[in-house]
N, C-alpha and C. Protein backbone atom coordinates (compact mmCIF):
# COMPACT_ATOMS: atom_id res chain seq x y z
N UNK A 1 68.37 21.29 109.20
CA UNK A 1 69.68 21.93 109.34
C UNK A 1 69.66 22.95 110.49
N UNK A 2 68.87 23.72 110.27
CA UNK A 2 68.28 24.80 111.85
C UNK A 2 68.49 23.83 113.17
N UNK A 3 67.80 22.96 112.66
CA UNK A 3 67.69 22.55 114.12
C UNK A 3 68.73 21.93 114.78
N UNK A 4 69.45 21.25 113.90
CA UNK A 4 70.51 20.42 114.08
C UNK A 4 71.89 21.98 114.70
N UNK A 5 71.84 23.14 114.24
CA UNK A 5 72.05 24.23 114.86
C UNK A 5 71.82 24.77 116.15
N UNK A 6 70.62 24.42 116.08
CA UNK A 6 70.04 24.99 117.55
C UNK A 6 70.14 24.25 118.41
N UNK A 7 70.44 22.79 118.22
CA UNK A 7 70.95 21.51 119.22
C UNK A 7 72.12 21.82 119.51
N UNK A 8 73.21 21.50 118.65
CA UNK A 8 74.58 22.05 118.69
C UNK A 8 74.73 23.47 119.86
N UNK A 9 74.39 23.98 119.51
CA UNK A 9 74.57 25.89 120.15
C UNK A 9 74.06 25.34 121.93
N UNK A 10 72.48 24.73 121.90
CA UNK A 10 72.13 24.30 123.39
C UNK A 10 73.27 23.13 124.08
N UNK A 11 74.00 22.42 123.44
CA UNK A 11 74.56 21.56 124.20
C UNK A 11 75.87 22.28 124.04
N UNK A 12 76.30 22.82 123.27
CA UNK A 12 77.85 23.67 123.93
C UNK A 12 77.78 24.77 124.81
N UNK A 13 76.49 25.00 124.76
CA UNK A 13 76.61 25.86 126.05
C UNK A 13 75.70 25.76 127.48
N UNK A 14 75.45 24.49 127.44
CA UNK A 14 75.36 23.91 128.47
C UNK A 14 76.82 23.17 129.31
N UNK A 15 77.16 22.88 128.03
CA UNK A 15 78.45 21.75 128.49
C UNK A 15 79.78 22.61 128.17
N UNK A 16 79.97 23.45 127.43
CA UNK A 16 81.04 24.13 127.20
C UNK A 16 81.64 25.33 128.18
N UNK A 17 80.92 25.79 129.11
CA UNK A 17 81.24 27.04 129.85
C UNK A 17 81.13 26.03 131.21
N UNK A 18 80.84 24.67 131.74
CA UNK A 18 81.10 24.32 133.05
C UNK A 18 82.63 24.47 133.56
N UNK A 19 83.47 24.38 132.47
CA UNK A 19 84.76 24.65 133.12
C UNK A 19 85.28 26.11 133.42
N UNK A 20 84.73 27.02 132.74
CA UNK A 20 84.97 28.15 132.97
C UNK A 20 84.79 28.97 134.46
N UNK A 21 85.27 29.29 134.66
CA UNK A 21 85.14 30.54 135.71
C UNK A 21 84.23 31.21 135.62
N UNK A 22 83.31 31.34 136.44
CA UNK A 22 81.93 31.83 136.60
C UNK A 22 82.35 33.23 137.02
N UNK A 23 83.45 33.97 137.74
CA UNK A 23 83.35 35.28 138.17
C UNK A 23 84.76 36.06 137.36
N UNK A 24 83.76 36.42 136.48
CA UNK A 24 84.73 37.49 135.53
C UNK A 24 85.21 38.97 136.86
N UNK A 25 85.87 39.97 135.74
CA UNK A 25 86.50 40.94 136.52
C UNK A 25 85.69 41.80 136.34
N UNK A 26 85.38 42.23 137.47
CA UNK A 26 84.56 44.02 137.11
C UNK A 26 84.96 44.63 137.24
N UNK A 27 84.81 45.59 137.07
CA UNK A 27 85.16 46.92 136.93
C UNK A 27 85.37 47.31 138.68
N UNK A 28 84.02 47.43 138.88
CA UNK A 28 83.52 48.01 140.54
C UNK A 28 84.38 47.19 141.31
N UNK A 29 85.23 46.35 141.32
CA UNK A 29 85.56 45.54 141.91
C UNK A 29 87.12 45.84 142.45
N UNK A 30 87.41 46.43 141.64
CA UNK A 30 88.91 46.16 140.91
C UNK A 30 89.41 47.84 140.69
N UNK A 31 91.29 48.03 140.97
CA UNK A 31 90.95 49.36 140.60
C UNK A 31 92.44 49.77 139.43
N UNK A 32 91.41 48.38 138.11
CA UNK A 32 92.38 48.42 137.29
C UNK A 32 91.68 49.29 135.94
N UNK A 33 92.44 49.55 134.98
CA UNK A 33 91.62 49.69 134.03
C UNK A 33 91.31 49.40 133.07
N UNK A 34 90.46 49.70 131.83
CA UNK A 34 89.62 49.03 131.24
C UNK A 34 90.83 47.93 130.35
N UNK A 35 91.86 47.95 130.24
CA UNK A 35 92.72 47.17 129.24
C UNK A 35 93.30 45.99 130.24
N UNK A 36 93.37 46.70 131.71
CA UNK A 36 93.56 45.24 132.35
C UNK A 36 92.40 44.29 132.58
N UNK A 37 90.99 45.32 132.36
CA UNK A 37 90.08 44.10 132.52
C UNK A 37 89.79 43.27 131.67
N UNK A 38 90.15 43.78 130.35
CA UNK A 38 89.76 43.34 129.36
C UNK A 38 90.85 42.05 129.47
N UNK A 39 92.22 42.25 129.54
CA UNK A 39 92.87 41.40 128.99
C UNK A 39 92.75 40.09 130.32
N UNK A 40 92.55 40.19 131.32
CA UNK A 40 92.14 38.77 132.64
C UNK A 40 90.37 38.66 131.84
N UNK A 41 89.74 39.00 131.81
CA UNK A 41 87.99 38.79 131.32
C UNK A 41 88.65 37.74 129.78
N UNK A 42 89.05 37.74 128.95
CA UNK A 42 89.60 37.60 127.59
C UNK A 42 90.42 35.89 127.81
N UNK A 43 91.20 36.48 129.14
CA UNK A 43 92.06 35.12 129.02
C UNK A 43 90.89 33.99 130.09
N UNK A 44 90.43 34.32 130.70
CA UNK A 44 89.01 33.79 131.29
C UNK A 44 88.36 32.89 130.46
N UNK A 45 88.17 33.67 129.50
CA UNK A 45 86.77 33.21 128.42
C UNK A 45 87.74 32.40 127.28
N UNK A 46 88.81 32.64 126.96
CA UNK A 46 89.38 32.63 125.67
C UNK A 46 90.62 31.37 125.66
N UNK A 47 91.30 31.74 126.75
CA UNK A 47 92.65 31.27 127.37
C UNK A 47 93.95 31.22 126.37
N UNK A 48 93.48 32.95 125.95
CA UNK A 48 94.94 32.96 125.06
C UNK A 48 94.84 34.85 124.96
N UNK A 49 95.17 35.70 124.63
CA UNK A 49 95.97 37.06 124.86
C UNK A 49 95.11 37.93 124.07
N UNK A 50 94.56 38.47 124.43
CA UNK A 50 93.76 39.91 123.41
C UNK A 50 94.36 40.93 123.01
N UNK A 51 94.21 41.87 122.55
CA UNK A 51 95.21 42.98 121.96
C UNK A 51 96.41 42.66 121.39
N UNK A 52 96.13 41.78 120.55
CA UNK A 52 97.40 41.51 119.74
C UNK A 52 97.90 42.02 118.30
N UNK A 53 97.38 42.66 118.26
CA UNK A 53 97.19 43.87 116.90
C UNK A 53 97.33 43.28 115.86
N UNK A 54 96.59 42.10 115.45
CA UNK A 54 96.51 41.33 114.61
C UNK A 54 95.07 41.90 113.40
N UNK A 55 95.51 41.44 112.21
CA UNK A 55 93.69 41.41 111.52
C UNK A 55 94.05 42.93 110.28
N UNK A 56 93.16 42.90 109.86
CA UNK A 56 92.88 43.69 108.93
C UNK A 56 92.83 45.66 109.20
N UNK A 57 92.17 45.72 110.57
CA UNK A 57 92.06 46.58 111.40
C UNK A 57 92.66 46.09 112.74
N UNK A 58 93.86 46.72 113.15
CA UNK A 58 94.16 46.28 114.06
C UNK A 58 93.60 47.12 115.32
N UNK A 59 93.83 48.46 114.92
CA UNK A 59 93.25 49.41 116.34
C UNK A 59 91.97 49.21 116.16
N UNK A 60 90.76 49.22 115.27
CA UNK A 60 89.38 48.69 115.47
C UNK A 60 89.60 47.74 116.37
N UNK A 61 90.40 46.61 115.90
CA UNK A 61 89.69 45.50 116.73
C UNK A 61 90.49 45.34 118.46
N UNK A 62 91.32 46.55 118.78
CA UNK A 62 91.80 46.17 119.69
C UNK A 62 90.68 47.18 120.68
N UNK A 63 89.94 48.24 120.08
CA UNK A 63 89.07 48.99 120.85
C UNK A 63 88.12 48.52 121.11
N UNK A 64 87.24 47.40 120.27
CA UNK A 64 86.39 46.58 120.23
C UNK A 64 86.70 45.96 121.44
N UNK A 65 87.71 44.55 121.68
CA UNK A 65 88.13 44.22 122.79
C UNK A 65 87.73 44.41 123.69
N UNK A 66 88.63 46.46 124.01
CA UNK A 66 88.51 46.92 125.12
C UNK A 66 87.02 46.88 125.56
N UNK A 67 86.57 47.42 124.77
CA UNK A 67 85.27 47.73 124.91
C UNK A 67 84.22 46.74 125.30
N UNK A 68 84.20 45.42 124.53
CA UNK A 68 83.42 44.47 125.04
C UNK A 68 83.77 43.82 126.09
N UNK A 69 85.13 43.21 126.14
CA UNK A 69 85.67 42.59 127.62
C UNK A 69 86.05 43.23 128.58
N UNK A 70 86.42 44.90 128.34
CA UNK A 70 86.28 45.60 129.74
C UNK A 70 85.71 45.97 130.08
N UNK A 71 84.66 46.87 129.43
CA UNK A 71 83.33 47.71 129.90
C UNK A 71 81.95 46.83 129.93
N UNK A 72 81.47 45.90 129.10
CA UNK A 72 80.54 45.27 128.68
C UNK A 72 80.22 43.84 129.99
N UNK A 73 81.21 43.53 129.52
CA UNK A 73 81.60 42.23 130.74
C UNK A 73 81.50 42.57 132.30
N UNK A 74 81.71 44.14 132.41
CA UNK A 74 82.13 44.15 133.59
C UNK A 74 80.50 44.81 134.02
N UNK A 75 79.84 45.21 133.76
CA UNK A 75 78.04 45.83 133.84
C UNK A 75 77.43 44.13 134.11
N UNK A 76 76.90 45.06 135.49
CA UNK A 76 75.00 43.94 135.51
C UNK A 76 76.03 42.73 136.48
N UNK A 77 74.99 41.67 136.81
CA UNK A 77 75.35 40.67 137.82
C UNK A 77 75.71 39.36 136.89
N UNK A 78 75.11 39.15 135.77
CA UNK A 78 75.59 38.30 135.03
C UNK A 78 76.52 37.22 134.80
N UNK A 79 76.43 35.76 134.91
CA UNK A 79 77.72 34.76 135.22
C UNK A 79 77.90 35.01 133.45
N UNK A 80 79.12 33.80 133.23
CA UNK A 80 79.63 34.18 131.88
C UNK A 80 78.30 33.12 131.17
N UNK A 81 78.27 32.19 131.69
CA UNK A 81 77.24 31.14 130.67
C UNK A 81 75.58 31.95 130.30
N UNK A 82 75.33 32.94 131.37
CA UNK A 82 74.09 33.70 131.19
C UNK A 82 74.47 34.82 130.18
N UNK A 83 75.74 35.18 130.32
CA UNK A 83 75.61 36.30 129.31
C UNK A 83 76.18 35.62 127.34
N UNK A 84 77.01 34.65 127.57
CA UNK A 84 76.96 34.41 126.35
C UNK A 84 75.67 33.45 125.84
N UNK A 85 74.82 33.16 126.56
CA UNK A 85 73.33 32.40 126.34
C UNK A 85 72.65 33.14 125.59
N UNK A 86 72.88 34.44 126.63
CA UNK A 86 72.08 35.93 125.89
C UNK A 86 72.72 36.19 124.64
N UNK A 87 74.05 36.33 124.18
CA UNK A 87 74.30 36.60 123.07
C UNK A 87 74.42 35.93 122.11
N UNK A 88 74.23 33.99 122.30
CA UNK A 88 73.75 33.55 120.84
C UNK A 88 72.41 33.89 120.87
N UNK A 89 71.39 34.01 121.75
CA UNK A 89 69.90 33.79 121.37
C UNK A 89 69.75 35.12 120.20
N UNK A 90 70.18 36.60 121.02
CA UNK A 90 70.29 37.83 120.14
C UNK A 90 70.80 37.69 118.24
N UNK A 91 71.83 36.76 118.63
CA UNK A 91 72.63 36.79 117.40
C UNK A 91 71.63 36.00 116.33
N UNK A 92 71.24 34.69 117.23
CA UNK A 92 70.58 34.17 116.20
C UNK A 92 68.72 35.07 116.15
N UNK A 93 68.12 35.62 117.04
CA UNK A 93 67.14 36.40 116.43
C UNK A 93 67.45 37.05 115.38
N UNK A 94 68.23 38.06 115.29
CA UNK A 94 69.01 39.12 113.95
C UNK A 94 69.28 38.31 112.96
């Protein structure tokens, strides 16, 4: 079952991020701020609208957002397929 996991996870993200856009928004780049980066980084990765004040916690999860797709995304040289590589391997160590 693991493994059949760990196959799955290597071939969608080999094959799942070729269509994507390799150059997210940075920060340094750009002299927007963190809610506009978040929301172009979001529709990038996502291809549908962040901050929609949806969920159980809505301002949690809209700071979260900010926070991961504007500030997080936008640090280090990182394409998108290297950094979400990095964050299943993390997820699945934990």
């Amino acid at each position: 079952m693991l493994r059949k996991l760990f196959t799955f996870i290597l071939i969608f993200l080999m094959t799942g991020f070729s269509a994507v856009n390799a150059n997210i928004i940075k920060k340094g780049n750009t002299n927007m701020d963190r809610t506009e980066i978040c929301k172009k980084n979001f529709q990038i990765l996502f291809k549908t609208e962040p901050l929609t004040g949806e969920g159980n916690d809505a301002e949690m999860m809209n700071i979260l957002q900010k926070y991961i797709f504007g500030e997080v995304f936008s640090t280090g040289a990182l394409d998108i397929k290297m950094r979400e590589l990095i964050t299943v391997v993390s997820l699945t160590a934990q």
